[in-house]
N, C-alpha and C. Protein backbone atom coordinates (compact mmCIF):
# COMPACT_ATOMS: atom_id res chain seq x y z
N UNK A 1 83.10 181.64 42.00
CA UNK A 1 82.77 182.01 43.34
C UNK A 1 83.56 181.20 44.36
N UNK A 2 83.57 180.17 43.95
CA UNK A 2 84.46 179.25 45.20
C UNK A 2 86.04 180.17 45.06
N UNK A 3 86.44 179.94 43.72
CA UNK A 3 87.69 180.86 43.81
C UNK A 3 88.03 181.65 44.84
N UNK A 4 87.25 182.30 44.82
CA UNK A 4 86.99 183.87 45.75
C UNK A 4 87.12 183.17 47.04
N UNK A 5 86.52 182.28 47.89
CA UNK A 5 86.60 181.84 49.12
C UNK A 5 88.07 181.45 49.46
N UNK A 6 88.41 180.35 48.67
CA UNK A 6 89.80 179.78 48.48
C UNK A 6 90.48 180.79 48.88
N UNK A 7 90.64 181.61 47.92
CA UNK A 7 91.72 182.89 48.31
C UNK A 7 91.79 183.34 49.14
N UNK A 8 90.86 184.22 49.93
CA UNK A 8 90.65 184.86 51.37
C UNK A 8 90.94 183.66 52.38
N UNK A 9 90.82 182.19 52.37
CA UNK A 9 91.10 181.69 53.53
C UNK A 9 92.31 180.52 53.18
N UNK A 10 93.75 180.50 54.05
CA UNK A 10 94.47 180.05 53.55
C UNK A 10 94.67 178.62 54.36
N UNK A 11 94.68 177.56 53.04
CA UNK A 11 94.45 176.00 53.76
C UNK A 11 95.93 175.47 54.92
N UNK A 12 95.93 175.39 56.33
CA UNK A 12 97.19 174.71 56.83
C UNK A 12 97.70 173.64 56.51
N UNK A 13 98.56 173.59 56.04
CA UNK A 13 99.06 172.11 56.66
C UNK A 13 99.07 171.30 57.52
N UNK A 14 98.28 170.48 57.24
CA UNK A 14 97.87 169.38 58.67
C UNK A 14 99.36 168.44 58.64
N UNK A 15 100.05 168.55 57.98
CA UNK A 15 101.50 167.79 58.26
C UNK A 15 102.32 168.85 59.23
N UNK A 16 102.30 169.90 58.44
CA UNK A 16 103.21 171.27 59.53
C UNK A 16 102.95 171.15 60.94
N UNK A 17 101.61 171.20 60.76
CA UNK A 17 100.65 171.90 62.36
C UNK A 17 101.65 170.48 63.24
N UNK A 18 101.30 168.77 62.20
CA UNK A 18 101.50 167.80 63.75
C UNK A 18 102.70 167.67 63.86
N UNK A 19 103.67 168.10 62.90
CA UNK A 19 105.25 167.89 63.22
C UNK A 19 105.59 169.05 63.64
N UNK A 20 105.23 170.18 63.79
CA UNK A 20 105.60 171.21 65.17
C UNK A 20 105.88 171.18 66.35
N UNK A 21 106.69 171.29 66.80
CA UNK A 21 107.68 170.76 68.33
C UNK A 21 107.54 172.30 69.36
N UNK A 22 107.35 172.57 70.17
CA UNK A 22 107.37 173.82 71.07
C UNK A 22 109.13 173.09 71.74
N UNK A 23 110.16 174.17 71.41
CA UNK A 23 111.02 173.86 71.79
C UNK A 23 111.48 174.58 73.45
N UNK A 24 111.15 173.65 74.35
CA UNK A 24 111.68 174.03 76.23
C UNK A 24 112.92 174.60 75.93
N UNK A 25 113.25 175.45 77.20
CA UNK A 25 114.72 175.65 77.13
C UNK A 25 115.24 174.88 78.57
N UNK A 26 116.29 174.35 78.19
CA UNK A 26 117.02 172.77 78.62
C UNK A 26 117.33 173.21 80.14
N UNK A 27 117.26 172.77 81.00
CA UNK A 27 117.32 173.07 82.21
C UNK A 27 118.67 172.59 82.51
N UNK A 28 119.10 173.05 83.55
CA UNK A 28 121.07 172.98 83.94
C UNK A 28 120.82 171.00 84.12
N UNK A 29 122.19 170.35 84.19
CA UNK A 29 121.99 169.21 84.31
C UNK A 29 122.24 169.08 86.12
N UNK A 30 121.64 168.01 86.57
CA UNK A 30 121.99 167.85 88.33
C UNK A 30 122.83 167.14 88.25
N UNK A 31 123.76 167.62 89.54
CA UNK A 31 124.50 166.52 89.88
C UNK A 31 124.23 164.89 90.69
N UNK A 32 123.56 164.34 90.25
CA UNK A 32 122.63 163.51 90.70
C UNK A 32 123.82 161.97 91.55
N UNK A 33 124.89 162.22 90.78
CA UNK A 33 125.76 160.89 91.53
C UNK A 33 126.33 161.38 92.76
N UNK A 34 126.42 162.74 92.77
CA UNK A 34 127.24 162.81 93.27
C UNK A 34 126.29 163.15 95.44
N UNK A 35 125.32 163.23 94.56
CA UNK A 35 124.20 163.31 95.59
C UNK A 35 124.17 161.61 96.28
N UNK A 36 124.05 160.95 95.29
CA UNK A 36 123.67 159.48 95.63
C UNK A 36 124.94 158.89 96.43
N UNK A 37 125.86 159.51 96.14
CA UNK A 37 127.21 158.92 96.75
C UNK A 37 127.23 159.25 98.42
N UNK A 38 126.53 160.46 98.57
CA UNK A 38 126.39 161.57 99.70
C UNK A 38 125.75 160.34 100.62
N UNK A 39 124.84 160.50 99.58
CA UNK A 39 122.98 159.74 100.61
C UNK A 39 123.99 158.13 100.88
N UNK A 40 123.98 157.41 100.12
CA UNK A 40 124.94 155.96 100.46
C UNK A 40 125.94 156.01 101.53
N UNK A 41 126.46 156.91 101.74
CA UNK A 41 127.99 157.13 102.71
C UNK A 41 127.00 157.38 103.92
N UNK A 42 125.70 158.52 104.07
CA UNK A 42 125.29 158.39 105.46
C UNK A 42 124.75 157.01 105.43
N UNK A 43 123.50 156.66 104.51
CA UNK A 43 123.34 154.97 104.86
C UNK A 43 123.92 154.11 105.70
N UNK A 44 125.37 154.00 105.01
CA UNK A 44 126.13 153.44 105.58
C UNK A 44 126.99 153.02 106.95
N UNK A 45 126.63 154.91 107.25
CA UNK A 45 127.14 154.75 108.75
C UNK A 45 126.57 154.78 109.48
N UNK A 46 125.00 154.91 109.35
CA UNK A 46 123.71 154.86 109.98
C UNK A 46 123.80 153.23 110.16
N UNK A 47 124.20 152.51 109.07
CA UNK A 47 123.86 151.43 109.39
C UNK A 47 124.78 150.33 109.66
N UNK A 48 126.29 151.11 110.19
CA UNK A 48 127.40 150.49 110.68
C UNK A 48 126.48 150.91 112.28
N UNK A 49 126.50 152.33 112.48
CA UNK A 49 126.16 152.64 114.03
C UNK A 49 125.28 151.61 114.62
N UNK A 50 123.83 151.24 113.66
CA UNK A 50 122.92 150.64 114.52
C UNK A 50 123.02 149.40 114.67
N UNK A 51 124.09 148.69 113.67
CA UNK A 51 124.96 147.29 114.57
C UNK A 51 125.45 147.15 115.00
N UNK A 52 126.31 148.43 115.43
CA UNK A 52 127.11 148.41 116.79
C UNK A 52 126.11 148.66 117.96
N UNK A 53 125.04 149.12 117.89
CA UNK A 53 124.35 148.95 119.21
C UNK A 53 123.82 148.03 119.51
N UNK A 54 122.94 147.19 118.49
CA UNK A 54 122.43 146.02 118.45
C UNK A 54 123.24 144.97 119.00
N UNK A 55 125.05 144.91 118.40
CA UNK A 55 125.99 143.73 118.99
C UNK A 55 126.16 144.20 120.47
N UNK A 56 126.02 145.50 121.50
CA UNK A 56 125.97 146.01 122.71
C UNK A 56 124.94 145.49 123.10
N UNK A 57 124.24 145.55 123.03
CA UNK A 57 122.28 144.76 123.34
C UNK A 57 122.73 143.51 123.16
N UNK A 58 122.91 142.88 122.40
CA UNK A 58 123.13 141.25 122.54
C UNK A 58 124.62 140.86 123.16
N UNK A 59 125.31 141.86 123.72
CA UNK A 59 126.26 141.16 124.62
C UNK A 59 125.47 141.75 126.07
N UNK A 60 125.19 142.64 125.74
CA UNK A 60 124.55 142.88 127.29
C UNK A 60 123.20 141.79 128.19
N UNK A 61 122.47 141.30 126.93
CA UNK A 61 121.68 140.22 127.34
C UNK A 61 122.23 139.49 127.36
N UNK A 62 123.08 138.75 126.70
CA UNK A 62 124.10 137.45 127.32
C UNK A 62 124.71 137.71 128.72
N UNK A 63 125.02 138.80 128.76
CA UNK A 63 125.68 139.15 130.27
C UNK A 63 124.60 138.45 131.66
N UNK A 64 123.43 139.39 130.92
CA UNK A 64 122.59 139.71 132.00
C UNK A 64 121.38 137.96 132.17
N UNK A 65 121.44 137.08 130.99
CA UNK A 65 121.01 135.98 131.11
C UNK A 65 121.88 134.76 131.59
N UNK A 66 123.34 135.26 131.59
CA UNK A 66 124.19 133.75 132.49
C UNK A 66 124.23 134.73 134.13
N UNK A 67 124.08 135.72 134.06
CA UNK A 67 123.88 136.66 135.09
C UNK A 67 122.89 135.31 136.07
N UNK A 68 121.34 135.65 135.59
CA UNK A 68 120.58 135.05 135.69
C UNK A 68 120.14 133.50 136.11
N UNK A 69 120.84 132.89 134.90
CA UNK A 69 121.29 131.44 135.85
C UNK A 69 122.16 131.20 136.66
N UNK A 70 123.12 132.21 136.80
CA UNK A 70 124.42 131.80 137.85
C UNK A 70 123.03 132.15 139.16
N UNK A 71 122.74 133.21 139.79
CA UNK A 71 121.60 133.39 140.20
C UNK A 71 120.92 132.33 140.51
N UNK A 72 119.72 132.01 139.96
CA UNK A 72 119.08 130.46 139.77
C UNK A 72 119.82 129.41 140.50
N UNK A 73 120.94 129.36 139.53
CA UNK A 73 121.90 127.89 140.43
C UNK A 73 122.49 128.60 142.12
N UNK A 74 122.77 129.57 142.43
CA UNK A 74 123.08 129.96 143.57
C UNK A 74 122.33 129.66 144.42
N UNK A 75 120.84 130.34 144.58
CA UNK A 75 119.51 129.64 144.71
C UNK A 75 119.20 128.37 145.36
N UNK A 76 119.39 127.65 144.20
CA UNK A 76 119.35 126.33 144.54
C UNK A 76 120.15 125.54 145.22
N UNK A 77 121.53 126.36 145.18
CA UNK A 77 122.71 125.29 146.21
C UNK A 77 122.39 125.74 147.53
N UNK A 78 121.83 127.48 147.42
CA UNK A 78 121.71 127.43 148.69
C UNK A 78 120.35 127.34 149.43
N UNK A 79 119.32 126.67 148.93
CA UNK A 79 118.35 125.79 149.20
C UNK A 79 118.36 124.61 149.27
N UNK A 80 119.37 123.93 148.87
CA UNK A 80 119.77 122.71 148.83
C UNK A 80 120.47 122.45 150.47
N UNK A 81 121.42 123.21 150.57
CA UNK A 81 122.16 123.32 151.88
C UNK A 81 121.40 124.05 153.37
């Protein structure tokens, strides 16, 4: 009688079943350097530009702070006199 069961139901392989792979199909490759090279080059000039404004701002406050004491000392000579 067991015979009979055996037969009608067929045992898997529990080795088959866990080494079975579902194989993806491979997606195109990106050009990923050539992107990064892109993104780095604007970086770059983003961040040449915003030290050139920054060195404009700090000559312009130097300007505008001996500006300031020439001012001050004017002031005073001609409060002095």
């Amino acid at each position: 009688m067991a015979k009979n069961k055996l037969k009608g139901q067929k045992s898997r392989n529990v080795f088959h079943i866990a080494s079975h792979k579902t194989f993806k199909a491979k997606n195109k490759a990106k050009p990923v350097t050539t992107n990064l090279k892109k993104i780095n080059i604007m970086n770059h000039e983003k961040v040449n530009r915003m030290n050139r404004a920054f060195v404009n701002i700090q000559k312009e406050l130097a300007n505008f702070s001996k500006s300031l004491s020439l001012k001050s000392v004017q002031k005073e000579l001609v409060s002095r006199n």
